[in-house]
Protein backbone atom coordinates (compact mmCIF):
# COMPACT_ATOMS: atom_id res chain seq x y z
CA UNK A 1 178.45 -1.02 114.47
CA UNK A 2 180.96 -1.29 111.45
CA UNK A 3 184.75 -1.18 112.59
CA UNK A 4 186.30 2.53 111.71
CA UNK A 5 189.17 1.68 109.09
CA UNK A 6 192.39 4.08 109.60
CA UNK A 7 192.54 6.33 106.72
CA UNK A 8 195.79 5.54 104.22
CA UNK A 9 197.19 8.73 102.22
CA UNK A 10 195.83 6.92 99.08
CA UNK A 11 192.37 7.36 101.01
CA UNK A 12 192.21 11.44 101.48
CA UNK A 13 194.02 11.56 98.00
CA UNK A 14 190.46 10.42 96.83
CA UNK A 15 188.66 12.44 99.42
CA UNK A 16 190.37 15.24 98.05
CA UNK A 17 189.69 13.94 94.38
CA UNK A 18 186.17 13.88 95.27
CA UNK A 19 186.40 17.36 96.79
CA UNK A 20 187.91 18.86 93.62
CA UNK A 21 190.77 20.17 95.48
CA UNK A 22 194.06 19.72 95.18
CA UNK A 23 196.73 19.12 97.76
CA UNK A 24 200.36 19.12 97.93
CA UNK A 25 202.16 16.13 99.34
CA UNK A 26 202.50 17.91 102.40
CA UNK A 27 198.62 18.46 103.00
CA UNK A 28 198.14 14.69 101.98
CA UNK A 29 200.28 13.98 105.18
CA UNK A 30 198.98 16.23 107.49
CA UNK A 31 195.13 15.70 106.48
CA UNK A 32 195.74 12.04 106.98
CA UNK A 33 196.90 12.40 110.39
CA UNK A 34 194.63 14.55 110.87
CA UNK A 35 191.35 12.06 109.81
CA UNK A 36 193.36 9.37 111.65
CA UNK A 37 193.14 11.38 114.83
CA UNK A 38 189.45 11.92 114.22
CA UNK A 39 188.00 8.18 113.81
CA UNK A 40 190.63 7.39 116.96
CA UNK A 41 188.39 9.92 119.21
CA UNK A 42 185.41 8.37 117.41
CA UNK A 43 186.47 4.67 118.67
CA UNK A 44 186.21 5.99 121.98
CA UNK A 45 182.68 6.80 121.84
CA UNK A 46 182.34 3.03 121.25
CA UNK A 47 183.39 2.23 124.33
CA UNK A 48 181.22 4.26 126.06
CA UNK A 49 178.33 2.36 128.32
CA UNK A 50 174.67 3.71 127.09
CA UNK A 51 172.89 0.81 128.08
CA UNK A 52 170.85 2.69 130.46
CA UNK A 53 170.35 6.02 128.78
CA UNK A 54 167.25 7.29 126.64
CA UNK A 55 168.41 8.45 123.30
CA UNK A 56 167.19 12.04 122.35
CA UNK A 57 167.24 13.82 119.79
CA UNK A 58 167.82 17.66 120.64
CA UNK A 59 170.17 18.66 123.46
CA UNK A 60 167.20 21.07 125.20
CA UNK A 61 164.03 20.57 124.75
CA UNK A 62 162.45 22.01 121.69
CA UNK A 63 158.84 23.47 121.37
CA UNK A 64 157.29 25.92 118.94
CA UNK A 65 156.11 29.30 120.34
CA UNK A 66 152.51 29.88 117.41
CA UNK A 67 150.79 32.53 117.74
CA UNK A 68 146.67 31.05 117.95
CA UNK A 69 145.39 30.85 114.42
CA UNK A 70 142.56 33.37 114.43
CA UNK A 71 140.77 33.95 111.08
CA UNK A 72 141.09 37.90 110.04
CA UNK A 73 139.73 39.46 106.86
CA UNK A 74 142.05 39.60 103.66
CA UNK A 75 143.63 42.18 102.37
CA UNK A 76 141.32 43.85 99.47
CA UNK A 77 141.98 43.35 95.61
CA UNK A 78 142.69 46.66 95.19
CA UNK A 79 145.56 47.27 97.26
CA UNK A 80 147.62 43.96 96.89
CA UNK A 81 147.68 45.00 93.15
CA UNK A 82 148.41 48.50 94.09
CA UNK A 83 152.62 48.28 93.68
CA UNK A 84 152.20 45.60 91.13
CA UNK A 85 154.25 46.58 87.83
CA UNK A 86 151.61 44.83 85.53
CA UNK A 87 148.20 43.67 86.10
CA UNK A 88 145.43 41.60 84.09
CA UNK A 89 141.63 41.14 84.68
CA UNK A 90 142.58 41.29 88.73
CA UNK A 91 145.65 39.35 88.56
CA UNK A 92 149.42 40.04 88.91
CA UNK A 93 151.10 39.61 85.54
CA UNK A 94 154.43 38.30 85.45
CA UNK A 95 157.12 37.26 82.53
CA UNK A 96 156.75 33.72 81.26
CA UNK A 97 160.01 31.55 82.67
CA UNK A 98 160.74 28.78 80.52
């Protein structure tokens, strides 16, 4: 795993260039400390022993709830087209988008 660097103030000036927002000195400061005291709780996690753990990938376990796919008649011509504003040979009609 690649060594976390400690942020410099010349660091979230960029962040913050790349952002497109602008901070005073005083918010350079702070938001350094601030990312600094971040990627120190995140070099913690690499001392954590997972050796013997399974990864995963969701925190519960995930399933899908589908209804059973039973094949039902469609809805007649007639009455999809009913609320249509325009209509042509069957079809709905709508403005070109270019």
């Amino acid at each position: 795993m690649e060594r976390l660097k400690i942020v410099s103030k010349e660091r979230t000036e960029r962040l913050a260039w790349l952002a497109k927002i602008e901070l005073t000195e005083e918010e350079k400061v702070k938001f350094t400390e601030q990312l600094n005291k971040i990627l120190d709780s995140a070099k913690l996690l690499e001392e954590v022993d997972v050796g013997g753990i399974d990864p995963t990938f969701h925190a519960i376990e995930v399933t899908n709830d589908l209804r059973d796919d039973v094949e039902e008649d469609s809805m007649d011509r007639k009455d999809a087209l009913a609320n249509a504003a325009k209509t042509k040979d069957g079809y709905f009609v709508a403005p070109k988008i270019v």
